[in-house]
PDB file of N, CA and C in Angstrom:
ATOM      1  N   UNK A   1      98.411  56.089 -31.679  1.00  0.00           N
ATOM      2  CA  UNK A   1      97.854  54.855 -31.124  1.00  0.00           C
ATOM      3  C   UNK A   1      97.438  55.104 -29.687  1.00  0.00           C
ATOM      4  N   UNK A   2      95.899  54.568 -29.597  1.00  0.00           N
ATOM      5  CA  UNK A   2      95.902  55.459 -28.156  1.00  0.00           C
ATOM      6  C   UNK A   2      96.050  53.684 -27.380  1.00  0.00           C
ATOM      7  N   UNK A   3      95.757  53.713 -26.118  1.00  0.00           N
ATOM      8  CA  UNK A   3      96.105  52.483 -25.180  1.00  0.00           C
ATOM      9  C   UNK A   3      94.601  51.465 -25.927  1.00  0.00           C
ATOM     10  N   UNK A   4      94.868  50.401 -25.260  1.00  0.00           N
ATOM     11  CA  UNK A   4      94.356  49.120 -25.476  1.00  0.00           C
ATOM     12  C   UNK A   4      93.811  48.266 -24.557  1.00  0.00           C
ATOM     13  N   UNK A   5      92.235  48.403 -24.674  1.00  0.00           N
ATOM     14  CA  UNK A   5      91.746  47.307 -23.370  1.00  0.00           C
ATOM     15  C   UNK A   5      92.146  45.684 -23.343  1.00  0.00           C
ATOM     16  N   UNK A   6      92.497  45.404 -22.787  1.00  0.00           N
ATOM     17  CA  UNK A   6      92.653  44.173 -22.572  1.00  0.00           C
ATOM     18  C   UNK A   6      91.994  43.368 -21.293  1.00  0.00           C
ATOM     19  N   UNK A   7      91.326  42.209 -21.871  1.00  0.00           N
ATOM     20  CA  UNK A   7      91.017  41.019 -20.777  1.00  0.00           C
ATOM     21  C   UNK A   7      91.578  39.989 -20.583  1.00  0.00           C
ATOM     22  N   UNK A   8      90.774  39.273 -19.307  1.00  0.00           N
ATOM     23  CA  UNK A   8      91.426  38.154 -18.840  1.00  0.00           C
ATOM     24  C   UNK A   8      91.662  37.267 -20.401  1.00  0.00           C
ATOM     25  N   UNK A   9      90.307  36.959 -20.822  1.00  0.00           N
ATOM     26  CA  UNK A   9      90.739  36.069 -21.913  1.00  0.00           C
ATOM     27  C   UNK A   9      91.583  36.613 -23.217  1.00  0.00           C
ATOM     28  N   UNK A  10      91.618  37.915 -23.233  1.00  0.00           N
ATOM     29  CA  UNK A  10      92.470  38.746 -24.631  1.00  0.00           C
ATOM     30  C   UNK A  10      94.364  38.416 -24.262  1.00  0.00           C
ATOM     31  N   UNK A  11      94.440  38.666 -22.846  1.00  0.00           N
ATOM     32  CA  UNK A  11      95.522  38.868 -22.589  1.00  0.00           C
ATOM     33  C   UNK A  11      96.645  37.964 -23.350  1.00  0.00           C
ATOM     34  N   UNK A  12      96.609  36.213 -23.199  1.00  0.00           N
ATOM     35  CA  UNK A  12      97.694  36.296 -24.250  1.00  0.00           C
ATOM     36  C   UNK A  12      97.740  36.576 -25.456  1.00  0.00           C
ATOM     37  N   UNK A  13      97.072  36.908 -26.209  1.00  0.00           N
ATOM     38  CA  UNK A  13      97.158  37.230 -27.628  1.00  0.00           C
ATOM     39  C   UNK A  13      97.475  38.212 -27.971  1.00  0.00           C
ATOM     40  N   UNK A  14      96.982  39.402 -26.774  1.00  0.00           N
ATOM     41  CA  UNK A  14      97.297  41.010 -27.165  1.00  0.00           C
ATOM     42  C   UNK A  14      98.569  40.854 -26.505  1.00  0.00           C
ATOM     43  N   UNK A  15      99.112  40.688 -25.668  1.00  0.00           N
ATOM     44  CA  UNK A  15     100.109  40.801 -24.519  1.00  0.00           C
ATOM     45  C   UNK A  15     101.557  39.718 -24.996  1.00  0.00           C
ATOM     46  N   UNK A  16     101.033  38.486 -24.440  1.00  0.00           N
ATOM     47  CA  UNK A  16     101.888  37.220 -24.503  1.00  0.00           C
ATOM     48  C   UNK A  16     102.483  37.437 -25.508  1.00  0.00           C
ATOM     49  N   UNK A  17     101.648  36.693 -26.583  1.00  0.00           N
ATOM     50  CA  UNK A  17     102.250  36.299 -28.021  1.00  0.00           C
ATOM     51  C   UNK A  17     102.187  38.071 -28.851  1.00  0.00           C
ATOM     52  N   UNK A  18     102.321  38.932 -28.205  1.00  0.00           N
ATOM     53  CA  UNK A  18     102.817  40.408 -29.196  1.00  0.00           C
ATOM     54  C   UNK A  18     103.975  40.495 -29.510  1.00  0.00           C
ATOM     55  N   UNK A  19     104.092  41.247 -30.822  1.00  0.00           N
ATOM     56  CA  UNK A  19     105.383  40.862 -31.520  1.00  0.00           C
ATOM     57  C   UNK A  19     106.278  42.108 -31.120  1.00  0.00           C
ATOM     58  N   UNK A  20     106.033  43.120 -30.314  1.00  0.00           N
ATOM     59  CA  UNK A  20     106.612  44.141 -29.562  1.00  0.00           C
ATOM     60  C   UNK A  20     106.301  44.245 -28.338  1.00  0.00           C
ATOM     61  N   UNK A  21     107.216  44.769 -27.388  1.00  0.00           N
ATOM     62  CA  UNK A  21     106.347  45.492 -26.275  1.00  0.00           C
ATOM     63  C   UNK A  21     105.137  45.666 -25.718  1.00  0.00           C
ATOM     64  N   UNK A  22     104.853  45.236 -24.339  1.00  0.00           N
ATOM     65  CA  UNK A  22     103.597  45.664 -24.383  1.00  0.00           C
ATOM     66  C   UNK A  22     104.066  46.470 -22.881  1.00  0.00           C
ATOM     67  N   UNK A  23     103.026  47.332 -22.530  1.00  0.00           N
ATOM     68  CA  UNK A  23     103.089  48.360 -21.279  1.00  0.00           C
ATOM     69  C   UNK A  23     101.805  47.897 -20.940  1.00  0.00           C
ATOM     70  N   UNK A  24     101.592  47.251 -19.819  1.00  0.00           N
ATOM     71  CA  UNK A  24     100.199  46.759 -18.744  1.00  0.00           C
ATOM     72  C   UNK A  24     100.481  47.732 -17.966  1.00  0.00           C
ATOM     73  N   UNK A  25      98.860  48.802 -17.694  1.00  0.00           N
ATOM     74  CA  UNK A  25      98.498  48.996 -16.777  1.00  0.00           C
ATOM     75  C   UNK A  25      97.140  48.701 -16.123  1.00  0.00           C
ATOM     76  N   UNK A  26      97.665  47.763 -14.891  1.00  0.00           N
ATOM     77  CA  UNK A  26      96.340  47.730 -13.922  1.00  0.00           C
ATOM     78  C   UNK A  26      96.380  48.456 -13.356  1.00  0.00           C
ATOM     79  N   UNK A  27      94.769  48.668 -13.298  1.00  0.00           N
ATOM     80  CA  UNK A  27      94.206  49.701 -13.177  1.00  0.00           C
ATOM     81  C   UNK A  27      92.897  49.830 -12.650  1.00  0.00           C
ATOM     82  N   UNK A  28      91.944  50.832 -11.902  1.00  0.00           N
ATOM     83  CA  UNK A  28      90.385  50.273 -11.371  1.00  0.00           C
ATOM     84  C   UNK A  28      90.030  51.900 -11.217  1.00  0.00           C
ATOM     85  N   UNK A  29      88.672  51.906 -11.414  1.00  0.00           N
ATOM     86  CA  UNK A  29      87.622  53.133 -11.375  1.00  0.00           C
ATOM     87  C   UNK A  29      88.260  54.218 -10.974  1.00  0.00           C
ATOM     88  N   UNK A  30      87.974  53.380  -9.293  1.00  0.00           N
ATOM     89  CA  UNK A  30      88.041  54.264  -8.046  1.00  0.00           C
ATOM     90  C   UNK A  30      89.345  54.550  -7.482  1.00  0.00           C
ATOM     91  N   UNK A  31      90.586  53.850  -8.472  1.00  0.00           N
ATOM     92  CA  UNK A  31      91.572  54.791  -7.861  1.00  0.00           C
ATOM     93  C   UNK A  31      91.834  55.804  -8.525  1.00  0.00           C
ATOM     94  N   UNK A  32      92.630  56.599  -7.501  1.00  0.00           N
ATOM     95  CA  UNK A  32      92.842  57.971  -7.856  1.00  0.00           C
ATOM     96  C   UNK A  32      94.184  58.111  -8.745  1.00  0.00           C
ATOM     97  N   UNK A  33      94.954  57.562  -7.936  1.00  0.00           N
ATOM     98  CA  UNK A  33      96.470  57.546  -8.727  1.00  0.00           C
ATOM     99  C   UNK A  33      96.576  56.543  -9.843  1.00  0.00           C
ATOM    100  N   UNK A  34      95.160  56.558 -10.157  1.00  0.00           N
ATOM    101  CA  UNK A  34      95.090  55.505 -11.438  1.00  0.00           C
ATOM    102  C   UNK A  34      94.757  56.226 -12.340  1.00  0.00           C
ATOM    103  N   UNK A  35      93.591  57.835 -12.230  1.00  0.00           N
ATOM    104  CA  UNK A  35      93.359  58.325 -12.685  1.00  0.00           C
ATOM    105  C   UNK A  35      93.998  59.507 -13.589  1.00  0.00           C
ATOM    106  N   UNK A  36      95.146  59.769 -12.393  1.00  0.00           N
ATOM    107  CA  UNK A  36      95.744  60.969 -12.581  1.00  0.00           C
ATOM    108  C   UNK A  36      96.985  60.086 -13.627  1.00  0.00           C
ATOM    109  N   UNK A  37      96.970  58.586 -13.586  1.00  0.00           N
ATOM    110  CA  UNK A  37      98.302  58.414 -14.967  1.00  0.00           C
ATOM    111  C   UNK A  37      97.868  57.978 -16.267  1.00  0.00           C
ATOM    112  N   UNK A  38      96.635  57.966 -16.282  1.00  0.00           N
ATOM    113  CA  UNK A  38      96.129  57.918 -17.415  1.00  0.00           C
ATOM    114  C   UNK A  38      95.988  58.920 -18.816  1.00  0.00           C
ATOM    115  N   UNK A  39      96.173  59.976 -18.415  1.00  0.00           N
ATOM    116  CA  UNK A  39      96.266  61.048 -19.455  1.00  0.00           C
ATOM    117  C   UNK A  39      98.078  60.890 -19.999  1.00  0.00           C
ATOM    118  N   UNK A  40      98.725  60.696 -19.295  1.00  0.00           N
ATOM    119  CA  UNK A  40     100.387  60.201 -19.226  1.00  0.00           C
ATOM    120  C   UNK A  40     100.274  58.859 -19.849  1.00  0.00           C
ATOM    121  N   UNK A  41      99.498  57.955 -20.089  1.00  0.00           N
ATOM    122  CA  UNK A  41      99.915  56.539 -20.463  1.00  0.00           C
ATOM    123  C   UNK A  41      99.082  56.768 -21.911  1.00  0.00           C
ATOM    124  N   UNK A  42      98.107  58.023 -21.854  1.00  0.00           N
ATOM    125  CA  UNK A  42      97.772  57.869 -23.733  1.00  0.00           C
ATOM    126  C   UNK A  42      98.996  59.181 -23.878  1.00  0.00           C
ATOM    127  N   UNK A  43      99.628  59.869 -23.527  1.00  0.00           N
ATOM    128  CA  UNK A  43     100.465  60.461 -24.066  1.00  0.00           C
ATOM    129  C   UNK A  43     101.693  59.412 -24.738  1.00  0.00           C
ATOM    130  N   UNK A  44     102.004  58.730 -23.737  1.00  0.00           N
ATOM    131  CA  UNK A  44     103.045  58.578 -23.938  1.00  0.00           C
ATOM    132  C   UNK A  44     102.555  56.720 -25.150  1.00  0.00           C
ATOM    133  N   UNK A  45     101.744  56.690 -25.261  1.00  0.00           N
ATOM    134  CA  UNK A  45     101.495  55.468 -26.682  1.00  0.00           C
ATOM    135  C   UNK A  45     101.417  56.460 -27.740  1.00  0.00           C
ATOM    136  N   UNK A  46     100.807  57.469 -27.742  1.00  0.00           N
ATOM    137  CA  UNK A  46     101.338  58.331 -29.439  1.00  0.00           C
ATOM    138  C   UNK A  46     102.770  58.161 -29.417  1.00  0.00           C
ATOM    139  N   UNK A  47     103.829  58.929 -28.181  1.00  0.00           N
ATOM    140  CA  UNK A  47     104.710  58.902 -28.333  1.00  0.00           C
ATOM    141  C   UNK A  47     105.558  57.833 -28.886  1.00  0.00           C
ATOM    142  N   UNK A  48     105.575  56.463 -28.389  1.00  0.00           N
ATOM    143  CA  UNK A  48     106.121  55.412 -28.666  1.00  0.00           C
ATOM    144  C   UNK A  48     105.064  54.537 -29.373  1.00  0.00           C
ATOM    145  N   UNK A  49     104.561  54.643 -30.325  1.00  0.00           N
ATOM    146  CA  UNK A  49     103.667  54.296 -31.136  1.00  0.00           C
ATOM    147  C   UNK A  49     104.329  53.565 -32.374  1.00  0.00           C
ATOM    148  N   UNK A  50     104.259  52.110 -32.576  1.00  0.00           N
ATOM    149  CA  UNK A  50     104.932  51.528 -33.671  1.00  0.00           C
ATOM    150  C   UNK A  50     106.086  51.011 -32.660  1.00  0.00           C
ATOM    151  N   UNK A  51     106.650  51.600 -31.599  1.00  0.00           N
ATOM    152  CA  UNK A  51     107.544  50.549 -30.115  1.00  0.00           C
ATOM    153  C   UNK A  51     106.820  49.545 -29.310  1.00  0.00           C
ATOM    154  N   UNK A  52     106.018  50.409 -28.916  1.00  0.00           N
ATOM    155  CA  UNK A  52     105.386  49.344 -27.833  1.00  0.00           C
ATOM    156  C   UNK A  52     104.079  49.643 -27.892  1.00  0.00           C
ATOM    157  N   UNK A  53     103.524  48.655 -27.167  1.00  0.00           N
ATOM    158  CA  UNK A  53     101.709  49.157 -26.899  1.00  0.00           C
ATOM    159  C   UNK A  53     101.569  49.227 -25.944  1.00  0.00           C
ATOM    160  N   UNK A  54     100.739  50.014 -25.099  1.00  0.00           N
ATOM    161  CA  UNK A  54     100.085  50.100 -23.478  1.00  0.00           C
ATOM    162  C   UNK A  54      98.759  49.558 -23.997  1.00  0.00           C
ATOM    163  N   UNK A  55      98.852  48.773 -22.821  1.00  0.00           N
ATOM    164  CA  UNK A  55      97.649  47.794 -22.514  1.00  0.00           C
ATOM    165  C   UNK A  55      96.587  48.264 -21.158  1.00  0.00           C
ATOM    166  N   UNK A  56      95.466  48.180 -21.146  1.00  0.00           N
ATOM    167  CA  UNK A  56      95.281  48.355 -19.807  1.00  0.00           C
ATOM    168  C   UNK A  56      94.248  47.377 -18.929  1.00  0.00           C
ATOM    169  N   UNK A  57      94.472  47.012 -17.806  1.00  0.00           N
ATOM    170  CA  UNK A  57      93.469  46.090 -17.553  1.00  0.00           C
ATOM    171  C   UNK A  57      92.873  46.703 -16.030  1.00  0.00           C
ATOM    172  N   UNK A  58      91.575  46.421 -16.534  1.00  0.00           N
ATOM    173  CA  UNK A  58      90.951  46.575 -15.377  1.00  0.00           C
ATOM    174  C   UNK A  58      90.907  45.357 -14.171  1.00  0.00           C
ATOM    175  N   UNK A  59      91.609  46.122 -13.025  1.00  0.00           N
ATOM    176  CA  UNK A  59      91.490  44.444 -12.088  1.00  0.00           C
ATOM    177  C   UNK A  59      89.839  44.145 -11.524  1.00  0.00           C
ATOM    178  N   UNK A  60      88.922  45.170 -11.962  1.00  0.00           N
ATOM    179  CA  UNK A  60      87.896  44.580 -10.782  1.00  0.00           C
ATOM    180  C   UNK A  60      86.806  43.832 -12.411  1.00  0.00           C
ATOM    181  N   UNK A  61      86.743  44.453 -13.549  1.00  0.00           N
ATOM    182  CA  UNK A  61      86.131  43.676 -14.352  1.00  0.00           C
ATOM    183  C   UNK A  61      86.948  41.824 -14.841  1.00  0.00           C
ATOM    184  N   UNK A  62      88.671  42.464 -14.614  1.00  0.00           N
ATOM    185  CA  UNK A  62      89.144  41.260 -15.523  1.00  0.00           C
ATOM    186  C   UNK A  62      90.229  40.527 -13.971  1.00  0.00           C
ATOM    187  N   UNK A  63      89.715  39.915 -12.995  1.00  0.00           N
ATOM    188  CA  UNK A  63      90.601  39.874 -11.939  1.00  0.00           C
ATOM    189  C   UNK A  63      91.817  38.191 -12.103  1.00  0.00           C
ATOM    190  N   UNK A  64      91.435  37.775 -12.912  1.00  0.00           N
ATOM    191  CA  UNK A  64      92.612  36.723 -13.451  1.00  0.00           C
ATOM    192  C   UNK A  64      93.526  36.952 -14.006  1.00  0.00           C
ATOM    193  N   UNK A  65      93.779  37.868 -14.016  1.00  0.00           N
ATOM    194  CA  UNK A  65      95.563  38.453 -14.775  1.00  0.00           C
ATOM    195  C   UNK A  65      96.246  38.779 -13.503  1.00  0.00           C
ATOM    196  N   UNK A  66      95.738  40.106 -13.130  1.00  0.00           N
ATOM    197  CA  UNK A  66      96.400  40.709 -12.013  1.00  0.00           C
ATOM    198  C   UNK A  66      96.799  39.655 -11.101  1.00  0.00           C
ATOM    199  N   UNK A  67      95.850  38.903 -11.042  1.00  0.00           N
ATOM    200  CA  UNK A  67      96.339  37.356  -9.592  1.00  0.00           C
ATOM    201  C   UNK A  67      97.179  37.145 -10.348  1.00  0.00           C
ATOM    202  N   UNK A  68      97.635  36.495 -11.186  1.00  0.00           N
ATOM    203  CA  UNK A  68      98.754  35.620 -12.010  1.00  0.00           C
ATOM    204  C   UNK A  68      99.255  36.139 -12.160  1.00  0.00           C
ATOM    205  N   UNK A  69      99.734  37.237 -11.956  1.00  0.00           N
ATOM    206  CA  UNK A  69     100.896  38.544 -12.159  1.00  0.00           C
ATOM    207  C   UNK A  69     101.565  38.954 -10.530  1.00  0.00           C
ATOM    208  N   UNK A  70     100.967  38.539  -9.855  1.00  0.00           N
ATOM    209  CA  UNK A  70     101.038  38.959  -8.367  1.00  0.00           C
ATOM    210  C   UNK A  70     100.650  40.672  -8.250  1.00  0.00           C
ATOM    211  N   UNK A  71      99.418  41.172  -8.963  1.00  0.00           N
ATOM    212  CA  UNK A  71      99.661  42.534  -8.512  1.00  0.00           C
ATOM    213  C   UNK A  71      99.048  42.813  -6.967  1.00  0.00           C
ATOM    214  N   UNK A  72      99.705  43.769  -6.366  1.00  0.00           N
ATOM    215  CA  UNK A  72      99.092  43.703  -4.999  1.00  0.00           C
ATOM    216  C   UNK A  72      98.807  45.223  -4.935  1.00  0.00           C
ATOM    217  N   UNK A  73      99.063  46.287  -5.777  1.00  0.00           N
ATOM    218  CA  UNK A  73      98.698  47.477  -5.156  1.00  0.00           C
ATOM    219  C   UNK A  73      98.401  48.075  -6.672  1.00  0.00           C
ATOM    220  N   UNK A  74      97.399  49.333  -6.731  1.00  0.00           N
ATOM    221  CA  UNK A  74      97.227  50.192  -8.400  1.00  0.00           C
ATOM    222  C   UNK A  74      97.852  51.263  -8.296  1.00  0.00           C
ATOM    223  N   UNK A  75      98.316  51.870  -9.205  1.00  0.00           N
ATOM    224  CA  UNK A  75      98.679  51.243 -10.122  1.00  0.00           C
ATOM    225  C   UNK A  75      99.299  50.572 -10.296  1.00  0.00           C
ATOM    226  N   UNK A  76      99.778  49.274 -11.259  1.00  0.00           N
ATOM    227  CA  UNK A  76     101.067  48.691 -11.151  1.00  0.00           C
ATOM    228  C   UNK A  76     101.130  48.325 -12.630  1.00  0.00           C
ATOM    229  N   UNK A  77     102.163  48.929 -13.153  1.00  0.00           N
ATOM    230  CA  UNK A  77     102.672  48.990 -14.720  1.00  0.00           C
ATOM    231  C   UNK A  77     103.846  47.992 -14.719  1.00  0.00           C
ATOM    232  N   UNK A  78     103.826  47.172 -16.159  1.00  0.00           N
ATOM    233  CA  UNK A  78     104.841  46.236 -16.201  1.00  0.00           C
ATOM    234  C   UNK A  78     104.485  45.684 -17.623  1.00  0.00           C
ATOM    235  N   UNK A  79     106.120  45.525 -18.122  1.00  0.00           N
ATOM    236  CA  UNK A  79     106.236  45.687 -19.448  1.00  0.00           C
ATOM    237  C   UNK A  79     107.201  44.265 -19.755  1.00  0.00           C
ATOM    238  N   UNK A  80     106.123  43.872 -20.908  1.00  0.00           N
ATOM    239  CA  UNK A  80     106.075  42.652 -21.388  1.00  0.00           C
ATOM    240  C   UNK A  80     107.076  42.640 -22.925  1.00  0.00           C
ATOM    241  N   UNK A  81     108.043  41.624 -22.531  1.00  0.00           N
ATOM    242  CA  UNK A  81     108.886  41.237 -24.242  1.00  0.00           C
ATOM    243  C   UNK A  81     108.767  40.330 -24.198  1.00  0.00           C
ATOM    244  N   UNK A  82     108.677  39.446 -25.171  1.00  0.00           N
ATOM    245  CA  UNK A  82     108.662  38.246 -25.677  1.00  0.00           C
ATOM    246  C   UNK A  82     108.074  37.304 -24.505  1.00  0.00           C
ATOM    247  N   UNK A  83     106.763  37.841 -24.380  1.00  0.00           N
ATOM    248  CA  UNK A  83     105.852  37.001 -23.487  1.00  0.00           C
ATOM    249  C   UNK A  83     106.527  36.941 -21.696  1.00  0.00           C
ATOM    250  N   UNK A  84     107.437  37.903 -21.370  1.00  0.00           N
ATOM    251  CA  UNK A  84     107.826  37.666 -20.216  1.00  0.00           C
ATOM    252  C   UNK A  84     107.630  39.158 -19.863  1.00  0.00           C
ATOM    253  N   UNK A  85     107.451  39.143 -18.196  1.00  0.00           N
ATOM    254  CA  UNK A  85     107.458  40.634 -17.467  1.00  0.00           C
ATOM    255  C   UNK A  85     109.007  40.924 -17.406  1.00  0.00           C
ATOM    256  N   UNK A  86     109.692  42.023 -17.925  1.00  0.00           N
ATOM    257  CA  UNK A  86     111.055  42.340 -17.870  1.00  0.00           C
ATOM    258  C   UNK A  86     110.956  43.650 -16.797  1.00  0.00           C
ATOM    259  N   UNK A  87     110.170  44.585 -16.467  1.00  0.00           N
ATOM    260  CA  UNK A  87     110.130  45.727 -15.781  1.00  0.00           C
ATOM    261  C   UNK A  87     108.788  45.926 -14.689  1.00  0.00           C
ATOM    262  N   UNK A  88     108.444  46.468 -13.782  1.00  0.00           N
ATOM    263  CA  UNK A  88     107.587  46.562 -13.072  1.00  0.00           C
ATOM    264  C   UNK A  88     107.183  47.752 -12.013  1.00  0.00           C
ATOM    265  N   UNK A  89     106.850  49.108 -12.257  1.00  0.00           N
ATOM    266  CA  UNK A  89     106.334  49.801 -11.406  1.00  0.00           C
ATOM    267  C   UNK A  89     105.105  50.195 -10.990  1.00  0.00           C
ATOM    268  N   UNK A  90     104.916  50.651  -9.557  1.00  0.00           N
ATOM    269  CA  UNK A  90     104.039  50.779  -8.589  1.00  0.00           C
ATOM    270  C   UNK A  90     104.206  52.554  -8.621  1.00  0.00           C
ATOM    271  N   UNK A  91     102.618  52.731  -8.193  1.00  0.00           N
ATOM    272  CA  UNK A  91     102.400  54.134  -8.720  1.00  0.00           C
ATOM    273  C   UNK A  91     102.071  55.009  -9.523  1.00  0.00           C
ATOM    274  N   UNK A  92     101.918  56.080  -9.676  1.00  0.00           N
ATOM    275  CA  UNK A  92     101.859  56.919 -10.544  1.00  0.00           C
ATOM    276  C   UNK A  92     102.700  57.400 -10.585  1.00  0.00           C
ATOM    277  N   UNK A  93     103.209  57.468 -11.669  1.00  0.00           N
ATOM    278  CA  UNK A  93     104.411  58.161 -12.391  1.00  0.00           C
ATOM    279  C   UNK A  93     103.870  59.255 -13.176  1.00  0.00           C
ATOM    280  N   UNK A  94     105.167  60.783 -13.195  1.00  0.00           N
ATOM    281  CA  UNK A  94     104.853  61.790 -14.270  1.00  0.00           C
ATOM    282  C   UNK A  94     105.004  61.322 -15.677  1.00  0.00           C
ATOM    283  N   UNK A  95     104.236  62.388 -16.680  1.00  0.00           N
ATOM    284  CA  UNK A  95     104.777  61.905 -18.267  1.00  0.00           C
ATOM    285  C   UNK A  95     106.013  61.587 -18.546  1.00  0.00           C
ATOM    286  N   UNK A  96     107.096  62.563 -17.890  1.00  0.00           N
ATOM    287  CA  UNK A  96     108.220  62.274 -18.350  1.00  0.00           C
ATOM    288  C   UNK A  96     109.088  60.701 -17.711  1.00  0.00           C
ATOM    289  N   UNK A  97     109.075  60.699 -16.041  1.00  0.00           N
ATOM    290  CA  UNK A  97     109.565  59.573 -15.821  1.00  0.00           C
ATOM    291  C   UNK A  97     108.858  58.156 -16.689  1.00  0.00           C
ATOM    292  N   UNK A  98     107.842  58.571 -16.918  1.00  0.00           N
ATOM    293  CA  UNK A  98     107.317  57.188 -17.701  1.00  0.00           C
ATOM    294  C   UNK A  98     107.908  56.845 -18.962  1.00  0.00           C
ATOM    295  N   UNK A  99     108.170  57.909 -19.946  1.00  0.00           N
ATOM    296  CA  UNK A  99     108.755  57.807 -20.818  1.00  0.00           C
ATOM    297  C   UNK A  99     109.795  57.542 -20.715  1.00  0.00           C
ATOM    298  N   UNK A 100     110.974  57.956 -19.655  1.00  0.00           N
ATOM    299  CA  UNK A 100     112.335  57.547 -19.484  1.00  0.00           C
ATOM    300  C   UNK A 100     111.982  56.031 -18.883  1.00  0.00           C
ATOM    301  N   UNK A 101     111.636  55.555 -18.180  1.00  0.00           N
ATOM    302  CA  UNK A 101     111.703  54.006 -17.985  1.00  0.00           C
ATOM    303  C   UNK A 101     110.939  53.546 -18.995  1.00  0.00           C
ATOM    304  N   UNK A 102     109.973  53.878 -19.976  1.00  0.00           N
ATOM    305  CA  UNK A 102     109.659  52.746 -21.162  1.00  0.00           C
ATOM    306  C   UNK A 102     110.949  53.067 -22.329  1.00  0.00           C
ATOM    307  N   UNK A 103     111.600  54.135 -22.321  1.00  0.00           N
ATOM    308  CA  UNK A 103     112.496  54.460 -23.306  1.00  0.00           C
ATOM    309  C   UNK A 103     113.554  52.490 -22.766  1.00  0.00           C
ATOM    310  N   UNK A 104     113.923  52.996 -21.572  1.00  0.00           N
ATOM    311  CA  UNK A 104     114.486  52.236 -20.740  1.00  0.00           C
ATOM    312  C   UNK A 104     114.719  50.458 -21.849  1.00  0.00           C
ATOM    313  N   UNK A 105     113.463  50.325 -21.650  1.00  0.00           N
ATOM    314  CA  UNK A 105     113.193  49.141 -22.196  1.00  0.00           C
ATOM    315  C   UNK A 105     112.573  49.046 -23.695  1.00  0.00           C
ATOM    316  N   UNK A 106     112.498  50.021 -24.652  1.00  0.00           N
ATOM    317  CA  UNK A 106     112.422  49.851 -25.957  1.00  0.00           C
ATOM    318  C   UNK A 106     113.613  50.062 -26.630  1.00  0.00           C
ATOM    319  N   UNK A 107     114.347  50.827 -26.622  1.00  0.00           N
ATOM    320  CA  UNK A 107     115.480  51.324 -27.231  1.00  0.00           C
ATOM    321  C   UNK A 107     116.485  50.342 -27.192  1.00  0.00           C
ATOM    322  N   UNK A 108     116.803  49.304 -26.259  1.00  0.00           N
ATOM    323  CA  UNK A 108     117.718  48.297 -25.847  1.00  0.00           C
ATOM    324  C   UNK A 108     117.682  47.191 -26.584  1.00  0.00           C
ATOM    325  N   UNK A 109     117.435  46.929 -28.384  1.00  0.00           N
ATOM    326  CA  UNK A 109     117.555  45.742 -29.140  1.00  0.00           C
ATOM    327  C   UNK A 109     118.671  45.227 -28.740  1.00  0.00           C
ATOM    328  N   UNK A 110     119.939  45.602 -28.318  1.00  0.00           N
ATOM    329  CA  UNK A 110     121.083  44.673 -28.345  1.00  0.00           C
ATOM    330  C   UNK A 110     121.312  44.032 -26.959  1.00  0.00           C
ATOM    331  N   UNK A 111     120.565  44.793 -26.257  1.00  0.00           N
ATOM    332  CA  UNK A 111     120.391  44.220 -24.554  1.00  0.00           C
ATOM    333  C   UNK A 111     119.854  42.751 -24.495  1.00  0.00           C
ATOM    334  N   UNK A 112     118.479  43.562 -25.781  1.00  0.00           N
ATOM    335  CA  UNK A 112     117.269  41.809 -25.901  1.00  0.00           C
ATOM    336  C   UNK A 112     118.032  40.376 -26.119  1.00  0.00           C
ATOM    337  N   UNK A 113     119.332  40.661 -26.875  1.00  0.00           N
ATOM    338  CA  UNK A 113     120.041  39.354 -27.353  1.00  0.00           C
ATOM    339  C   UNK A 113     120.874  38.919 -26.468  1.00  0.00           C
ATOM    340  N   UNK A 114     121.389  40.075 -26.012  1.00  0.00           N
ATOM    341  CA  UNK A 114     122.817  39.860 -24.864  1.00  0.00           C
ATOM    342  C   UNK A 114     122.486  38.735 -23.733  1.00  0.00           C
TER     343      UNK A 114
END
C-alpha cells in the first residue's frame, strides 16, 4: 500500500471517520526535509500495510487542514485513531525511528480501551 493523497475536502472520510490508523503527513514541494522523508513514509506503509494508512497532505494546495490542526512547521506527522490526533512529530525522521513510533501506536489495542 503505497501513501494516500488527501484533501481539504477528502480529509474526514479518508482520515476522521477511518476504521484504522491514519499517519498525516504535511507536507510542501519546496521543503527539503519533506523530501528526504518521503521515500521512509512509502517504506514504511508497505511495512504496516493492513495497520495503518499514511496520508499525505499538501499544505500549500490543501491549506484548511493544516490550520485546523495547528501545524506550524514541515514536516509535521500525526497519527489519527478514532477520529482524534493521539501522536505528533516535527521533522524528518529516519526509516527506522518512524517505524518505532508508528509501531508505538499500532500495536497498543489494549492501550486503545484502557
Amino acid at each position: 500500500m503505497a501513501t494516500v493523497k488527501v484533501t481539504d475536502s477528502s480529509f474526514n472520510a479518508d482520515v476522521i471517520e477511518s476504521d484504522t490508523p491514519v499517519l498525516v503527513d504535511f507536507w510542501a514541494e519546496w521543503c527539503a526535509p519533506c523530501k528526504q522523508i518521503a521515500p521512509a513514509l512509502e517504506d514504511v506503509s508497505e511495512e504496516f500495510a493492513g495497520k495503518m494508512k499514511i496520508a499525505k497532505v499538501n499544505i500549500d494546495d490543501d491549506p484548511d487542514t493544516p490550520s485546523k490542526f495547528h501545524v506550524r512547521a514541515i514536516p509535521t506527522l500525526m497519527i489519527f485513531k478514532g477520529g482524534q490526533v493521539v501522536a505528533t512529530k516535527s521533522g524528518a525522521l529516519t526509516k527506522s525511528k518512524l517505524a518505532e513510533w508508528i509501531s508505538e501506536h499500532v500495536d497498543d489495542g489494549a492501550a486503545l480501551s484502557a
